[in-house]
PDB file of N, CA and C in Angstrom:
ATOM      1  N   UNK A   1      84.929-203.972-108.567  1.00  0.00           N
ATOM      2  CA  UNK A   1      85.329-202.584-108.687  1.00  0.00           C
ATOM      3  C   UNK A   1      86.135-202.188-107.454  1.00  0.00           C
ATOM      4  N   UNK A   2      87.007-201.175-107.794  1.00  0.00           N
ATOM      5  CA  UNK A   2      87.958-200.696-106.700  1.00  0.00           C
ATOM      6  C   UNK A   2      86.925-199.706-106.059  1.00  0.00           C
ATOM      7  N   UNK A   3      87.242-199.483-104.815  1.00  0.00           N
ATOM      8  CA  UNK A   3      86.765-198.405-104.213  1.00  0.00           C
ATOM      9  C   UNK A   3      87.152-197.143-104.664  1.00  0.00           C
ATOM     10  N   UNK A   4      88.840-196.793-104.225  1.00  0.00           N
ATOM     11  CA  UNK A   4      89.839-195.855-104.948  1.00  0.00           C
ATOM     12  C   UNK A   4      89.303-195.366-106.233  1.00  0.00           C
ATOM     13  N   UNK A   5      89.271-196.379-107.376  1.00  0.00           N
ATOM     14  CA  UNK A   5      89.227-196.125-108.714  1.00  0.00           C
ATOM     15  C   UNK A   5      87.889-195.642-108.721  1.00  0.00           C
ATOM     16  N   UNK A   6      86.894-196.372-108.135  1.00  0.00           N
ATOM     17  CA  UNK A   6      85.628-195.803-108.770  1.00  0.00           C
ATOM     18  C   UNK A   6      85.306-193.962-107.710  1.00  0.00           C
ATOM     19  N   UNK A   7      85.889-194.324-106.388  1.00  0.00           N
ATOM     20  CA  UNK A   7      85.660-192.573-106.632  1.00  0.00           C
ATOM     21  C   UNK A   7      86.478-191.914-107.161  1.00  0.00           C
ATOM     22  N   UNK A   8      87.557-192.093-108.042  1.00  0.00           N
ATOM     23  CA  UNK A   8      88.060-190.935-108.784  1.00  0.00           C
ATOM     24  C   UNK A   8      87.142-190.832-109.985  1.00  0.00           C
ATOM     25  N   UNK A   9      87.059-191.916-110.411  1.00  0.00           N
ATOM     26  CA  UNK A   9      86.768-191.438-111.789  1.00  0.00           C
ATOM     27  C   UNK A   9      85.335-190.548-111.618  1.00  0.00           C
ATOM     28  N   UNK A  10      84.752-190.546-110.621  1.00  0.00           N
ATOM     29  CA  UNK A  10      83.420-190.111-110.337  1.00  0.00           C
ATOM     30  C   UNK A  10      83.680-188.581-109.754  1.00  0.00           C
ATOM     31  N   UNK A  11      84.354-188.570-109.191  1.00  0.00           N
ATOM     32  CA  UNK A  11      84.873-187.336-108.209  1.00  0.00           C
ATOM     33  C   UNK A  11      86.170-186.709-108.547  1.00  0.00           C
ATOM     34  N   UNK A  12      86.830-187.155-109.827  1.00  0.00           N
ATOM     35  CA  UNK A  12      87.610-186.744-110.278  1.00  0.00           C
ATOM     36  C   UNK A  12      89.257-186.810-108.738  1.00  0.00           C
ATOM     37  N   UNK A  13      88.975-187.131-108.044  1.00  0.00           N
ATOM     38  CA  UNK A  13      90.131-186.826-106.548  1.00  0.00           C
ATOM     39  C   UNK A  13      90.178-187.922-105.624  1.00  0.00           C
ATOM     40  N   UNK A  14      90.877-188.562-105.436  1.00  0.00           N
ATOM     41  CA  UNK A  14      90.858-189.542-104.109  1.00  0.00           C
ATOM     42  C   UNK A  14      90.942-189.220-102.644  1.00  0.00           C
ATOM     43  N   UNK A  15      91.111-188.120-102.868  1.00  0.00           N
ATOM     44  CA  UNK A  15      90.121-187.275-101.217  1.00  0.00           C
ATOM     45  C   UNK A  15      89.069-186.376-100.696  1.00  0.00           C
ATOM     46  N   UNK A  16      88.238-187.663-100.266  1.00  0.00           N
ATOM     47  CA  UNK A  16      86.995-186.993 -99.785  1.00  0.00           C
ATOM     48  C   UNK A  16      86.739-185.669 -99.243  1.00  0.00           C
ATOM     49  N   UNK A  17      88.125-185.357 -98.894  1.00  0.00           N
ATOM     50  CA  UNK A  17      87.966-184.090 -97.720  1.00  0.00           C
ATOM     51  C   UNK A  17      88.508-182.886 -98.502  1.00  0.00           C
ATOM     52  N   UNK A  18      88.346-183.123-100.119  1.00  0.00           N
ATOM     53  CA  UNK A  18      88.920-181.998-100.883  1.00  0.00           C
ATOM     54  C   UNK A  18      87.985-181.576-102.035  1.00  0.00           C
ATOM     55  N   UNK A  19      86.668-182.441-101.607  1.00  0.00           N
ATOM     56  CA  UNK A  19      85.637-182.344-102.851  1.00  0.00           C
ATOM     57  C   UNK A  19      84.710-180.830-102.500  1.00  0.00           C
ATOM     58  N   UNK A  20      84.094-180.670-103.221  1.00  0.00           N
ATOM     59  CA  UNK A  20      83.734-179.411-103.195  1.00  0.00           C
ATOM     60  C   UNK A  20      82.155-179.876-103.138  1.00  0.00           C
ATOM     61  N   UNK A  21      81.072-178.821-102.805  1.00  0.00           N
ATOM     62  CA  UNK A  21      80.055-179.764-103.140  1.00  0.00           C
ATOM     63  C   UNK A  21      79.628-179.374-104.375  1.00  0.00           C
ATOM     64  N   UNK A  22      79.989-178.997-105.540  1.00  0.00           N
ATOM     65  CA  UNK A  22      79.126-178.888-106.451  1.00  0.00           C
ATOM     66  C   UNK A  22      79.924-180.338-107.052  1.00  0.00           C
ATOM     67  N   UNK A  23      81.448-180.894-106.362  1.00  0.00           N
ATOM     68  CA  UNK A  23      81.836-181.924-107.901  1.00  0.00           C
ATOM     69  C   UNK A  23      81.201-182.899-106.982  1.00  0.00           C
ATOM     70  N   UNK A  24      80.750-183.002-105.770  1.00  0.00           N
ATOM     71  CA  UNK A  24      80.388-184.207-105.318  1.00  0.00           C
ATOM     72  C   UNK A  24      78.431-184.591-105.666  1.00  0.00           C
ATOM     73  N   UNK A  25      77.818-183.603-105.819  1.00  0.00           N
ATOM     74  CA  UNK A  25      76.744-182.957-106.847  1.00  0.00           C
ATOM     75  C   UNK A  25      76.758-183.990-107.636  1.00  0.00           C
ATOM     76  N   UNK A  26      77.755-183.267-108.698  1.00  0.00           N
ATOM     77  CA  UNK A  26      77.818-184.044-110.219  1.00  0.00           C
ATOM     78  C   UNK A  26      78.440-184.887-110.085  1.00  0.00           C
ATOM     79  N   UNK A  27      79.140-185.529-108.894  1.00  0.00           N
ATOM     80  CA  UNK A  27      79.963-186.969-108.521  1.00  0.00           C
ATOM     81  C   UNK A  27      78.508-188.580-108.518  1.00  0.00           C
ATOM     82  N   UNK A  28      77.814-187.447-107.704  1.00  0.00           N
ATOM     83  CA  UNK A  28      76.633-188.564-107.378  1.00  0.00           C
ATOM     84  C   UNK A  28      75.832-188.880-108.218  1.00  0.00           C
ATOM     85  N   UNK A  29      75.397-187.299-109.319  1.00  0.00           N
ATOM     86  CA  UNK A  29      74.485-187.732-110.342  1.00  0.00           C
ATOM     87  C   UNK A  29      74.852-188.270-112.079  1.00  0.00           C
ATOM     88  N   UNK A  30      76.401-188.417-111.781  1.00  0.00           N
ATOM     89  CA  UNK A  30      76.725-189.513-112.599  1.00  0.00           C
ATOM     90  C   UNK A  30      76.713-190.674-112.445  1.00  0.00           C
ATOM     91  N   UNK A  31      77.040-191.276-110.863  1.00  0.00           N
ATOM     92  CA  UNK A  31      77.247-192.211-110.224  1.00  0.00           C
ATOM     93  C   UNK A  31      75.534-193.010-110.945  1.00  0.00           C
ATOM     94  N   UNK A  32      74.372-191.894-109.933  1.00  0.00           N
ATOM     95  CA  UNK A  32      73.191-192.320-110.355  1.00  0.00           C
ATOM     96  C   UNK A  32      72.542-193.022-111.884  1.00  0.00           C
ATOM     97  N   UNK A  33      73.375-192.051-112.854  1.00  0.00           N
ATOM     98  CA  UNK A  33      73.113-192.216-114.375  1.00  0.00           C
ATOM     99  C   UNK A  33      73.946-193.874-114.680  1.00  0.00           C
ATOM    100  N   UNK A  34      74.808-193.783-114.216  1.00  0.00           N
ATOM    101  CA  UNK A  34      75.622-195.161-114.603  1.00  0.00           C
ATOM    102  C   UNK A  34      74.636-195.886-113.873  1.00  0.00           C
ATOM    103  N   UNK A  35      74.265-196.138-112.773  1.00  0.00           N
ATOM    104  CA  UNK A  35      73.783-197.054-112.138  1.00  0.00           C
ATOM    105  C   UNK A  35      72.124-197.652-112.958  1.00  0.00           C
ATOM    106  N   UNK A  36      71.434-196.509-113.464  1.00  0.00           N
ATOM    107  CA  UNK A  36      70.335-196.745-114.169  1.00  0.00           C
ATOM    108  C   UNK A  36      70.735-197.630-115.541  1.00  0.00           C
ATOM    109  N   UNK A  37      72.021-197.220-115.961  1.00  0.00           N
ATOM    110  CA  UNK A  37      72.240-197.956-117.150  1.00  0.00           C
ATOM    111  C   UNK A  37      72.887-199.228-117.321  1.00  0.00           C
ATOM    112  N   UNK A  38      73.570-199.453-116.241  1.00  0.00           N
ATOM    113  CA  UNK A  38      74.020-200.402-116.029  1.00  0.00           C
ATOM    114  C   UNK A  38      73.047-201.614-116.092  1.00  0.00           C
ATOM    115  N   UNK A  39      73.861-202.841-116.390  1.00  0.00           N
ATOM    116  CA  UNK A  39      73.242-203.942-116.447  1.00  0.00           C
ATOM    117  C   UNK A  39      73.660-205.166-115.841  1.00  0.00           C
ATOM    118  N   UNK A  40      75.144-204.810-115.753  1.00  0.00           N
ATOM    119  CA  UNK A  40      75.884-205.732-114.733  1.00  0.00           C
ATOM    120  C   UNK A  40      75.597-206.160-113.417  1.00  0.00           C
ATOM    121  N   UNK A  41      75.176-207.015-112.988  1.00  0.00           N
ATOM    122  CA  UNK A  41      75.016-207.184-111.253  1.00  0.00           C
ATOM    123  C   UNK A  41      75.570-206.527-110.277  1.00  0.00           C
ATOM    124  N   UNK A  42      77.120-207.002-110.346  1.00  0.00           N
ATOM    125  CA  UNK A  42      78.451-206.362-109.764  1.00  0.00           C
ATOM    126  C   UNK A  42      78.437-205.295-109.575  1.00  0.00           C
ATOM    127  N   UNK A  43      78.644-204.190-111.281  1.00  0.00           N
ATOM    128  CA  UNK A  43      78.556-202.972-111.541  1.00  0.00           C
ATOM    129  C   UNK A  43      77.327-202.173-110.435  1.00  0.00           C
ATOM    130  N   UNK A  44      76.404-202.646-110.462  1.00  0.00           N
ATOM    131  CA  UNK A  44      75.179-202.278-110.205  1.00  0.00           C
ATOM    132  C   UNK A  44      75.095-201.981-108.785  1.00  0.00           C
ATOM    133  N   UNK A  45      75.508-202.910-107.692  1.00  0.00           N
ATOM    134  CA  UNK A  45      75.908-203.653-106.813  1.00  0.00           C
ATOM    135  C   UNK A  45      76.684-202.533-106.228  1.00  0.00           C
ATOM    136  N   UNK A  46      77.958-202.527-106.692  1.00  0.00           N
ATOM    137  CA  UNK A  46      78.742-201.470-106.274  1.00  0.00           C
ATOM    138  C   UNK A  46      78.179-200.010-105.987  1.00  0.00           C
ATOM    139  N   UNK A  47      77.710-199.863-107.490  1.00  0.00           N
ATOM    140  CA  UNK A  47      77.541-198.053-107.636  1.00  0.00           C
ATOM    141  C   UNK A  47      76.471-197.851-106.388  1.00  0.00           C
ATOM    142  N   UNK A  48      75.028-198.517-106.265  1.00  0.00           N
ATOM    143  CA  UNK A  48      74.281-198.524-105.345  1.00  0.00           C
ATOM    144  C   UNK A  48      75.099-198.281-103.980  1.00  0.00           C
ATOM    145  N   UNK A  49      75.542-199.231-103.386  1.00  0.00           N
ATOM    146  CA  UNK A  49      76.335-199.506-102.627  1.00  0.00           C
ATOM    147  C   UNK A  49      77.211-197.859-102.012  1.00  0.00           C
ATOM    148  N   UNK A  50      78.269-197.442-102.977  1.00  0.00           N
ATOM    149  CA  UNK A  50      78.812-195.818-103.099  1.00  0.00           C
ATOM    150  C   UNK A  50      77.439-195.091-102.791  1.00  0.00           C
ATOM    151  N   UNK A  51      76.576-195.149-103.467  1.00  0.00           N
ATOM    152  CA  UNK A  51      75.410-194.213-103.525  1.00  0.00           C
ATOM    153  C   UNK A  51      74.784-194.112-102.114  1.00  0.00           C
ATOM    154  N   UNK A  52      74.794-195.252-101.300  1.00  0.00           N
ATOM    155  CA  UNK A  52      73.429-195.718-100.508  1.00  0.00           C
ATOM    156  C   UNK A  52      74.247-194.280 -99.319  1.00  0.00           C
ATOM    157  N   UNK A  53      75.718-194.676 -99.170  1.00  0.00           N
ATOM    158  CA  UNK A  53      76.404-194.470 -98.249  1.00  0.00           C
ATOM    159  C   UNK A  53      76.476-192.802 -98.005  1.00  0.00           C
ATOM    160  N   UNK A  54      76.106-191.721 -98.767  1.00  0.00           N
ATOM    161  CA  UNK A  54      75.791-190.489 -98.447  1.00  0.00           C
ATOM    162  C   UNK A  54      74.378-190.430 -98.515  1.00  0.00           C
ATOM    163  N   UNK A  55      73.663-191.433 -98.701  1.00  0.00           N
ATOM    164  CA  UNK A  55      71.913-190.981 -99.441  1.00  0.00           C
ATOM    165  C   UNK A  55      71.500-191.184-100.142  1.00  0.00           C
ATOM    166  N   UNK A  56      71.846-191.243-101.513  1.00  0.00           N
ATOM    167  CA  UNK A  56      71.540-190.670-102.516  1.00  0.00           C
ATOM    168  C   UNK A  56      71.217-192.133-103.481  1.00  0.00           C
ATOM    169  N   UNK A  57      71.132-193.249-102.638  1.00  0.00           N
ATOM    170  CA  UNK A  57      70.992-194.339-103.722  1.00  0.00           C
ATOM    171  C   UNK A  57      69.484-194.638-103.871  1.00  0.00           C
ATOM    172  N   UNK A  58      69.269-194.981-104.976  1.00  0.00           N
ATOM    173  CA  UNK A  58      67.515-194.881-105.315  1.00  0.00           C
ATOM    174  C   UNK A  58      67.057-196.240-104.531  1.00  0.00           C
ATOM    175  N   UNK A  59      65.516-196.142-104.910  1.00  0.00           N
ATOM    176  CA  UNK A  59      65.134-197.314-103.834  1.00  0.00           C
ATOM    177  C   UNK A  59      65.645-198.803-104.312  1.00  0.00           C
ATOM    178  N   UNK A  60      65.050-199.844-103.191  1.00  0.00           N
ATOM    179  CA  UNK A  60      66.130-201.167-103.760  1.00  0.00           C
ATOM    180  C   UNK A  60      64.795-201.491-105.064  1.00  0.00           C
ATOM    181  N   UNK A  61      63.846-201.322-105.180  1.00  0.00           N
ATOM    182  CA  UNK A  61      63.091-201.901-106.229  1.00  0.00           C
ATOM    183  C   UNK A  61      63.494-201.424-107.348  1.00  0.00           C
ATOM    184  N   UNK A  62      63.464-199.913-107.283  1.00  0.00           N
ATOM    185  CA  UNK A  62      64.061-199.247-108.817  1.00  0.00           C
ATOM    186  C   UNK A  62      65.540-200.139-109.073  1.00  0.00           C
ATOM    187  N   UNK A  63      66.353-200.165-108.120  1.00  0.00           N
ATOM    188  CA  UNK A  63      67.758-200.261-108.184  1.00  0.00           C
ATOM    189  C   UNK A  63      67.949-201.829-109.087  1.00  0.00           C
ATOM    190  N   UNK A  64      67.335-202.755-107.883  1.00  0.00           N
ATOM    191  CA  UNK A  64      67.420-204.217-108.270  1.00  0.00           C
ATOM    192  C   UNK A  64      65.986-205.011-108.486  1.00  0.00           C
ATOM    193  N   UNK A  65      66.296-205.458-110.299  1.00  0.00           N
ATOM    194  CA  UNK A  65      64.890-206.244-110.004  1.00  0.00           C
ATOM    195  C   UNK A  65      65.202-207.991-109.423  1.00  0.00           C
ATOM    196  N   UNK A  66      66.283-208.443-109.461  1.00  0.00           N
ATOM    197  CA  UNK A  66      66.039-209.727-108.568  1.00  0.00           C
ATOM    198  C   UNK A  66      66.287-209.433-107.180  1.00  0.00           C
ATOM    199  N   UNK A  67      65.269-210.259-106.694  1.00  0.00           N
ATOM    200  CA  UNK A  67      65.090-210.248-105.364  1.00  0.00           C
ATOM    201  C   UNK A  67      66.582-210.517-104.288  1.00  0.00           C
ATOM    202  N   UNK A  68      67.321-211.418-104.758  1.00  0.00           N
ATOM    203  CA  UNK A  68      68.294-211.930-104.473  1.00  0.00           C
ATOM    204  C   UNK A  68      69.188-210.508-103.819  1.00  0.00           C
ATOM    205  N   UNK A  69      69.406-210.149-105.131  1.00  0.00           N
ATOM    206  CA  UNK A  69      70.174-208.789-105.217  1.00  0.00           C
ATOM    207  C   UNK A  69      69.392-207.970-104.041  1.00  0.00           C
ATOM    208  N   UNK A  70      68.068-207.241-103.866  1.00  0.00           N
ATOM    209  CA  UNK A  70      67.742-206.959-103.075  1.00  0.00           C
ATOM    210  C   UNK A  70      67.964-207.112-101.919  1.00  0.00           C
ATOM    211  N   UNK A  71      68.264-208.305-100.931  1.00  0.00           N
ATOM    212  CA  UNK A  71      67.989-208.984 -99.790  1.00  0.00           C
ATOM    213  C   UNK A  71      69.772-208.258 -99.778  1.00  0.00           C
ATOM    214  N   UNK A  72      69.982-208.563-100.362  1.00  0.00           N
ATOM    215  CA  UNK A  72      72.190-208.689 -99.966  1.00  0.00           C
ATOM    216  C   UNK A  72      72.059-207.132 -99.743  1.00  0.00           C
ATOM    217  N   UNK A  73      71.424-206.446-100.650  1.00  0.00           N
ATOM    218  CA  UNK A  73      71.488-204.865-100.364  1.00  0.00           C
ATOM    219  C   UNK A  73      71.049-204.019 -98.820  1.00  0.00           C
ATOM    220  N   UNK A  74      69.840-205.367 -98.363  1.00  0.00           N
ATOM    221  CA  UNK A  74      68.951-205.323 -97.331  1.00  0.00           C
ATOM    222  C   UNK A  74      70.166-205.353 -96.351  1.00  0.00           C
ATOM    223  N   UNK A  75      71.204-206.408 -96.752  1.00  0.00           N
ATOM    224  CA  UNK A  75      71.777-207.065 -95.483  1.00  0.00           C
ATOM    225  C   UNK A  75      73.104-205.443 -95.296  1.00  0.00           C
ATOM    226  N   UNK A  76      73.514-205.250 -96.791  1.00  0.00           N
ATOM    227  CA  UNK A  76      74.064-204.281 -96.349  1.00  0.00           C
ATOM    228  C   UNK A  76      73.873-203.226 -95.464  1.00  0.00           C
ATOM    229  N   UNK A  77      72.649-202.618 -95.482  1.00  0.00           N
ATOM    230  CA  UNK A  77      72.133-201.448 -95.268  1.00  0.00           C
ATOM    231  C   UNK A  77      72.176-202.033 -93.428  1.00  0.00           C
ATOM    232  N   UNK A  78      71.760-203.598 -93.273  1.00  0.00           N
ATOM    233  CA  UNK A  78      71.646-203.836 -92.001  1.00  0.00           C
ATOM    234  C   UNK A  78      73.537-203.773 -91.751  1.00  0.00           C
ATOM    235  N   UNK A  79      74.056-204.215 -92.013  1.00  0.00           N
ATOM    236  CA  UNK A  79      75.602-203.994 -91.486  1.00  0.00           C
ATOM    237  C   UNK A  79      75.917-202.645 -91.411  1.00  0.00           C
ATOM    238  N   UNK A  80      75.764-201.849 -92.368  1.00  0.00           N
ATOM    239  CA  UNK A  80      76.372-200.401 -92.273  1.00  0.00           C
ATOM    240  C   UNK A  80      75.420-199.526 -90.955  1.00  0.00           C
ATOM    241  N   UNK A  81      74.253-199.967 -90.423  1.00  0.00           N
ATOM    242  CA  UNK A  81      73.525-199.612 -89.374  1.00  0.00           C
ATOM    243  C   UNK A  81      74.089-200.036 -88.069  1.00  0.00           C
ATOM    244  N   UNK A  82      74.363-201.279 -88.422  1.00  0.00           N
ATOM    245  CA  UNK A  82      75.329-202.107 -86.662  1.00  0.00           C
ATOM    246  C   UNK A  82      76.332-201.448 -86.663  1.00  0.00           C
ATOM    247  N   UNK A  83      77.087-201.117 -87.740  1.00  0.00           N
ATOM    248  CA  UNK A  83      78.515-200.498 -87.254  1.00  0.00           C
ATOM    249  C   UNK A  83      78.044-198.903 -86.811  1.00  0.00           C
ATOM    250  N   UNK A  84      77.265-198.250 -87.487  1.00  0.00           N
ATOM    251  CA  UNK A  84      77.214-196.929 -86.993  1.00  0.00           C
ATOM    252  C   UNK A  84      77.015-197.105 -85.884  1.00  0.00           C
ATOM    253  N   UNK A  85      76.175-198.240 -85.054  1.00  0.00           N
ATOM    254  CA  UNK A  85      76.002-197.873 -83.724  1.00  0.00           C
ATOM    255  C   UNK A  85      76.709-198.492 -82.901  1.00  0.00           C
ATOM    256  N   UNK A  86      77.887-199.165 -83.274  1.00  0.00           N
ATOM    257  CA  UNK A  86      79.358-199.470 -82.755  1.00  0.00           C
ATOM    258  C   UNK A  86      79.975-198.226 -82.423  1.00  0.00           C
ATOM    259  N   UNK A  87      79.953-196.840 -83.425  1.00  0.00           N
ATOM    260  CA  UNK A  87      80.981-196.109 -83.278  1.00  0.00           C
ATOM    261  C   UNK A  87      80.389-195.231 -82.131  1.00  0.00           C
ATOM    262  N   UNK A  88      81.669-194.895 -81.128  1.00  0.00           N
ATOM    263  CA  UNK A  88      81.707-194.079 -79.698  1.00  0.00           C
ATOM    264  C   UNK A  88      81.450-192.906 -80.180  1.00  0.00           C
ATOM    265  N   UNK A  89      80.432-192.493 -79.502  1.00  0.00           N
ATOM    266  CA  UNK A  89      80.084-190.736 -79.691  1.00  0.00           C
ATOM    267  C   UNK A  89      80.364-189.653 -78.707  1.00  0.00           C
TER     268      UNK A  89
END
């Protein structure tokens, strides 16, 4: 999945800095609904992924039942933590 593509179609706009919060609201709790229905790895993978990154992504057990999938999500959550504390404040 594209990054670009999947927040428009979710957020209807390809700039973050023009969303409002009620479409980013209903940006996330579609995001959420696809992600429950989904069945695809990838698919799954991704949307989590978009989700985790404001909050809003459910836990990794609900999210992923193979473990596999879990651990990579683990590792994400550990990368997106090292870089936050890369960035100069």
């Amino acid at each position: 999945m594209n990054f670009d593509d999947l927040f428009y179609r979710y957020f209807g706009t390809s700039s973050a800095e023009s969303l409002s919060s009620g479409a980013r609201a209903a940006g996330i709790e579609k995001m959420q609904v696809d992600l429950g229905l989904s069945r695809d790895r990838g698919q799954r993978f991704a949307l989590w992924a978009v989700l985790y990154m404001p909050g809003a992504a459910p836990d990794l057990d609900v999210s992923f039942p193979d473990p596999d999938d879990r651990n990579a999500a683990r590792n994400l959550m550990d990368l997106m933590a090292e870089a936050d504390e890369q960035l100069p404040r």
